[in-house]
PDB file of N, CA and C in Angstrom:
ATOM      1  N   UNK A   1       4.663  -3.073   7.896  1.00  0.00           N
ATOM      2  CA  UNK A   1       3.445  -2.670   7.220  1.00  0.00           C
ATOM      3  C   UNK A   1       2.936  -3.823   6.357  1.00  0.00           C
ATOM      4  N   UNK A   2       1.636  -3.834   6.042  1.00  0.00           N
ATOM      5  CA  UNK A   2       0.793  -5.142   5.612  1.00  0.00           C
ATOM      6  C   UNK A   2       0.914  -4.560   4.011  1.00  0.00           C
ATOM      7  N   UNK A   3       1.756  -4.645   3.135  1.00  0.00           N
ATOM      8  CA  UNK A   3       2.068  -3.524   2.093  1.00  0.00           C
ATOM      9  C   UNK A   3       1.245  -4.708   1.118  1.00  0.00           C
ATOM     10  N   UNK A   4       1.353  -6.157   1.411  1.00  0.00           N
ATOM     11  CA  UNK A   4       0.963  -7.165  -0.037  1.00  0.00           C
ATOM     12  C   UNK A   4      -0.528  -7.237   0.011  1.00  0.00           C
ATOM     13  N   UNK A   5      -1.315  -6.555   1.123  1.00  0.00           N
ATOM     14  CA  UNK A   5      -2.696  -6.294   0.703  1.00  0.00           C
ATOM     15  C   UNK A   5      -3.168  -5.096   0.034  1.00  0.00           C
ATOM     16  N   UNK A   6      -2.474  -4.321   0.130  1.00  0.00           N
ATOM     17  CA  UNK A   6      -2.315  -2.828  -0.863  1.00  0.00           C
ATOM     18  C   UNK A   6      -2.719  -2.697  -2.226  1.00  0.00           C
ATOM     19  N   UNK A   7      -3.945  -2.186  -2.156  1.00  0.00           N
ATOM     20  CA  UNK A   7      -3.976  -1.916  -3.845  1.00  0.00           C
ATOM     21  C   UNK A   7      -2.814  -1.015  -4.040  1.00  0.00           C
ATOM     22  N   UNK A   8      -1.855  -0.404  -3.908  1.00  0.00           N
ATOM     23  CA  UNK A   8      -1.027   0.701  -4.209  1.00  0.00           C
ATOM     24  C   UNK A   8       0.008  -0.445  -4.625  1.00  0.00           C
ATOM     25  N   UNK A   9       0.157  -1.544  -4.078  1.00  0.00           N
ATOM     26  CA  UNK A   9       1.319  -2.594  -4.208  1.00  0.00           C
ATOM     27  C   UNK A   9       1.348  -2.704  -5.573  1.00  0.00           C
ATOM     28  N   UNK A  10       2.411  -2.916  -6.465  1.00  0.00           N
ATOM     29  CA  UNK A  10       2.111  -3.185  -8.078  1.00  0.00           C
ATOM     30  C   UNK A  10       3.594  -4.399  -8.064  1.00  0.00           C
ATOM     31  N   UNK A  11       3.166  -4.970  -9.143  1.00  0.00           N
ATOM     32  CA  UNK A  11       4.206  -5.532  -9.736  1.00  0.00           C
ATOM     33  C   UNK A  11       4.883  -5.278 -10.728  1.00  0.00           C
ATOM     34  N   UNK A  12       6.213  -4.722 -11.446  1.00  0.00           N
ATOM     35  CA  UNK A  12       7.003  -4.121 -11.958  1.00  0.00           C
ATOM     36  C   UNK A  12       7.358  -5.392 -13.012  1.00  0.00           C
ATOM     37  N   UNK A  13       7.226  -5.940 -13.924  1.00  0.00           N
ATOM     38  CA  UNK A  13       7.682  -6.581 -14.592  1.00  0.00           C
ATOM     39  C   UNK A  13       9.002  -7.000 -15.129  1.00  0.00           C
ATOM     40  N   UNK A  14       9.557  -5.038 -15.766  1.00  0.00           N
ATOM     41  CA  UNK A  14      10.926  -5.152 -16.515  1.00  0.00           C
ATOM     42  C   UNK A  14      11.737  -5.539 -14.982  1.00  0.00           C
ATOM     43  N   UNK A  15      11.274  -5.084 -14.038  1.00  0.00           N
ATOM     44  CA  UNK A  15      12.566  -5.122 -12.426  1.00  0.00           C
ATOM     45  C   UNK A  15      12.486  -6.364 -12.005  1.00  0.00           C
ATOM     46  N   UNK A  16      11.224  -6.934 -12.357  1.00  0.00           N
ATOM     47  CA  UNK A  16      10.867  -8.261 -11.627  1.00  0.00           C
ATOM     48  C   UNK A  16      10.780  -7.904  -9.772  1.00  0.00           C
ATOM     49  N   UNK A  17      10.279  -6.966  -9.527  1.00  0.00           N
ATOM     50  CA  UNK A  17      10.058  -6.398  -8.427  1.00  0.00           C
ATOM     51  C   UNK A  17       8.623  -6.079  -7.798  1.00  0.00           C
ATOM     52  N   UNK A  18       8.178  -5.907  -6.610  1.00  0.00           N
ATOM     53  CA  UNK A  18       6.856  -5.416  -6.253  1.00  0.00           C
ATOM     54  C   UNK A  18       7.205  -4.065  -5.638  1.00  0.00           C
ATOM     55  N   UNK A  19       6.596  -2.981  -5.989  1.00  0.00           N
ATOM     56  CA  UNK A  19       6.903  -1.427  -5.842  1.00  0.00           C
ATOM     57  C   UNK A  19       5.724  -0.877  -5.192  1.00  0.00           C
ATOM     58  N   UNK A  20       5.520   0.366  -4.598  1.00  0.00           N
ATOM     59  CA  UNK A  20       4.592   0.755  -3.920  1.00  0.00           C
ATOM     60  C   UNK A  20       4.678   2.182  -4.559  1.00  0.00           C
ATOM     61  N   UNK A  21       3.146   2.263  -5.209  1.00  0.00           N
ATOM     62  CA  UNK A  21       2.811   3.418  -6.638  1.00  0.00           C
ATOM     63  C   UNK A  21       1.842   4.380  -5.819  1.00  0.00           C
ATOM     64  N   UNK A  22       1.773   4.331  -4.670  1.00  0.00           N
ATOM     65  CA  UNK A  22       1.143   5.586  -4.256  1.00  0.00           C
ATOM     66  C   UNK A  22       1.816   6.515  -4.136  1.00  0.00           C
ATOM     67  N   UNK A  23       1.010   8.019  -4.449  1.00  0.00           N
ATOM     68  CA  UNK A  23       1.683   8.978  -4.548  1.00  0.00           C
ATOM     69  C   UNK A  23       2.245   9.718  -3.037  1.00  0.00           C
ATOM     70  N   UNK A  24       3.666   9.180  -2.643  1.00  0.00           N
ATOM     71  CA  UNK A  24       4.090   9.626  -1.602  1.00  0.00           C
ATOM     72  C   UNK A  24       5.202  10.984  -1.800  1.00  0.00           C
ATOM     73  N   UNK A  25       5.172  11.849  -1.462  1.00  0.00           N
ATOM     74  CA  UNK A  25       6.327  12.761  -1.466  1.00  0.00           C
ATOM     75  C   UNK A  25       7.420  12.823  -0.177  1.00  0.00           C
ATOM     76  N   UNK A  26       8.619  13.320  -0.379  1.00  0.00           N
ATOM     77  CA  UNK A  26       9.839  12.964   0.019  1.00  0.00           C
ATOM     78  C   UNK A  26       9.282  12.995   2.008  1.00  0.00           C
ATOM     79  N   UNK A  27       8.557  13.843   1.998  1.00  0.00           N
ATOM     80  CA  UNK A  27       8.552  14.329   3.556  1.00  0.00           C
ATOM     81  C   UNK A  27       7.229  12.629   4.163  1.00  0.00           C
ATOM     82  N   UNK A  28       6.235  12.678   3.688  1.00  0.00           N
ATOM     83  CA  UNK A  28       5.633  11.421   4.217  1.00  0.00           C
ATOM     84  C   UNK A  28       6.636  10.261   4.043  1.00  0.00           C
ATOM     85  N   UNK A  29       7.362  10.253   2.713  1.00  0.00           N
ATOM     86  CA  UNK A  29       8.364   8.960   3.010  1.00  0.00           C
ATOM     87  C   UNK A  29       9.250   8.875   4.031  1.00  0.00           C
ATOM     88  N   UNK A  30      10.140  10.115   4.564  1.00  0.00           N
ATOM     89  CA  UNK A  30      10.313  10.068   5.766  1.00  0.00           C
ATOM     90  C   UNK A  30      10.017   9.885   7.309  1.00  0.00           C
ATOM     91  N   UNK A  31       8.584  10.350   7.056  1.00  0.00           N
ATOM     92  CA  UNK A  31       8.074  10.128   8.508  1.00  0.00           C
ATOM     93  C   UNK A  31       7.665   8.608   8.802  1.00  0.00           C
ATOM     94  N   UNK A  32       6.892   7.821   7.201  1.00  0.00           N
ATOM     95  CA  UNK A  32       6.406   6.377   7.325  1.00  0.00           C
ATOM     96  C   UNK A  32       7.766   6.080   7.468  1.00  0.00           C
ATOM     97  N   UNK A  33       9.031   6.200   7.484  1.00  0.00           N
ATOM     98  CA  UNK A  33       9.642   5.447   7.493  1.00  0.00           C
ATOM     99  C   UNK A  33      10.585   5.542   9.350  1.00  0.00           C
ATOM    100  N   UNK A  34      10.428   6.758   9.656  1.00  0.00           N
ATOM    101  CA  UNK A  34      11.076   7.057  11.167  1.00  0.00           C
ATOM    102  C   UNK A  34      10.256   6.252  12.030  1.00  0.00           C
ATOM    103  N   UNK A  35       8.677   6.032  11.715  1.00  0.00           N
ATOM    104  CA  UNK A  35       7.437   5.124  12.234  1.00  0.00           C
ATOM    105  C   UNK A  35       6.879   6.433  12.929  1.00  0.00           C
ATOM    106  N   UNK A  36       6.516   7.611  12.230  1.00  0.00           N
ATOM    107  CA  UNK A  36       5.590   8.284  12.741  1.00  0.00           C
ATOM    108  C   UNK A  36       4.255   8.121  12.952  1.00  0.00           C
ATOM    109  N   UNK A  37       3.598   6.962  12.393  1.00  0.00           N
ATOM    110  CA  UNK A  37       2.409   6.925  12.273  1.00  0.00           C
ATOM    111  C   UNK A  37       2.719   4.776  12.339  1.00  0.00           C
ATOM    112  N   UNK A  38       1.891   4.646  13.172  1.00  0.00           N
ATOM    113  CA  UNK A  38       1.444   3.148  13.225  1.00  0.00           C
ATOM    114  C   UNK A  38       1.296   2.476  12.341  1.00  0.00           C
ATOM    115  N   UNK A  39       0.671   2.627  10.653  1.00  0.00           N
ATOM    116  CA  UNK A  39       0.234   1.868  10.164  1.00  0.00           C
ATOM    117  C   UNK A  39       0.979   3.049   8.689  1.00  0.00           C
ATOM    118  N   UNK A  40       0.675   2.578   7.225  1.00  0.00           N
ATOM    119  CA  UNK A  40       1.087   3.000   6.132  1.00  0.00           C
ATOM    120  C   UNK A  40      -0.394   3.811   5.799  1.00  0.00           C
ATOM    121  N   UNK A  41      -0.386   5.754   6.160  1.00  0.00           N
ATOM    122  CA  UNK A  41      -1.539   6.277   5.937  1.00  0.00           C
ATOM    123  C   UNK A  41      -2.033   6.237   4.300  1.00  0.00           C
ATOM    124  N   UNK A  42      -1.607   5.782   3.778  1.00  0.00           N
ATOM    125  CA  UNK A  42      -1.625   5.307   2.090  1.00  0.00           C
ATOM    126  C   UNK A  42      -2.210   4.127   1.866  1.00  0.00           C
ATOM    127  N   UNK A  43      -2.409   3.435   3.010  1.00  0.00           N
ATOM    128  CA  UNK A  43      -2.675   1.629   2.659  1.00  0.00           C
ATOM    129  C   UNK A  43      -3.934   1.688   2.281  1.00  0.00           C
ATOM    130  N   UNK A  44      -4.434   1.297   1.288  1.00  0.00           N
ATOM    131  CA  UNK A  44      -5.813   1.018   0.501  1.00  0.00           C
ATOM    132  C   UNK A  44      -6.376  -0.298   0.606  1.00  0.00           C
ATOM    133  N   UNK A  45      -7.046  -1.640   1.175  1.00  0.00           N
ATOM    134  CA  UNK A  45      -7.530  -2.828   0.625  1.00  0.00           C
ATOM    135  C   UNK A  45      -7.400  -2.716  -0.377  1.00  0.00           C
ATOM    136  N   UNK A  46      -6.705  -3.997  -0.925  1.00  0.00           N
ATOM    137  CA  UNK A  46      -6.171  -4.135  -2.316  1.00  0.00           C
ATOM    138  C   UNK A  46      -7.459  -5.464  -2.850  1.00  0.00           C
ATOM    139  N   UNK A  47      -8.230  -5.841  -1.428  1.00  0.00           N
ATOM    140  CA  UNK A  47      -9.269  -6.893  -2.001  1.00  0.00           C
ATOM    141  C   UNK A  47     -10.463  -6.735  -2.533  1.00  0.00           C
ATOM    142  N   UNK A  48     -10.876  -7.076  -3.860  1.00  0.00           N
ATOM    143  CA  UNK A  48     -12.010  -6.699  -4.454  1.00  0.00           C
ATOM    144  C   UNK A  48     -13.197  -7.045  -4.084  1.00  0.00           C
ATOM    145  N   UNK A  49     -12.677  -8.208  -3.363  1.00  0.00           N
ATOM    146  CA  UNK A  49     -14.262  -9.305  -3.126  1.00  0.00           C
ATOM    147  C   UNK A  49     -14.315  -8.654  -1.666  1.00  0.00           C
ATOM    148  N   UNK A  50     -14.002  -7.913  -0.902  1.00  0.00           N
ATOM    149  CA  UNK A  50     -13.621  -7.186   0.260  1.00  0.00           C
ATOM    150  C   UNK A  50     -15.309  -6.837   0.417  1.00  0.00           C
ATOM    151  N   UNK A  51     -16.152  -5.802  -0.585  1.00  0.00           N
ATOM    152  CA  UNK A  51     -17.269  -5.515  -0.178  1.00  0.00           C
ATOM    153  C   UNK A  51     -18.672  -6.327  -0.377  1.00  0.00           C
ATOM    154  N   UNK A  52     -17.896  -7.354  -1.520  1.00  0.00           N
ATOM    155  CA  UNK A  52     -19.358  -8.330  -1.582  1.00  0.00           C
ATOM    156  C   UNK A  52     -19.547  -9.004  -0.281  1.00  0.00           C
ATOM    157  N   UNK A  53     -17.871 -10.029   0.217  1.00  0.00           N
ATOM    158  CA  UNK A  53     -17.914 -10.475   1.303  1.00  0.00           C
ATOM    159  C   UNK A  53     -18.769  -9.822   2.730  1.00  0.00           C
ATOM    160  N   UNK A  54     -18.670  -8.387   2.910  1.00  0.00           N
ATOM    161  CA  UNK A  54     -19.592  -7.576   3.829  1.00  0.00           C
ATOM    162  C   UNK A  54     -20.827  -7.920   3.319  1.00  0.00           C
ATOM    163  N   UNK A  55     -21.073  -7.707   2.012  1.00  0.00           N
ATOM    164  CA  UNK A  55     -22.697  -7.639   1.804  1.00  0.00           C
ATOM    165  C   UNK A  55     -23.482  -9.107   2.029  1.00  0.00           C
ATOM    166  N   UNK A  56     -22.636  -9.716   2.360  1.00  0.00           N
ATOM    167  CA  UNK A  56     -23.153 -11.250   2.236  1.00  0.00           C
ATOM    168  C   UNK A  56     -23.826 -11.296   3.813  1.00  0.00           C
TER     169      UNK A  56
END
């Protein structure tokens, strides 16, 4: 999964870790993880300049 374009992606400071803060519950974490679904149905563009770039 393309998880480091993710706005959901965060960086954790005290862990020194990058964590994924969307709100998933136990049963979607299972299925994204068996690969029920192709892609991460949570994945958001994490790029801001994402819609100026279109408008250009």
């Amino acid at each position: 999964m393309n998880c480091e374009n993710c706005a959901y992606y965060m960086y954790d400071e005290e862990y020194e870790d990058y964590y994924c803060s969307a709100d998933i519950d136990e049963d979607d974490y299972s299925r994204i993880m068996q690969g029920h679904y192709k892609g991460c149905p949570f994945w958001r563009n994490g790029d801001e300049y994402a819609v100026v770039r279109h408008q250009l």
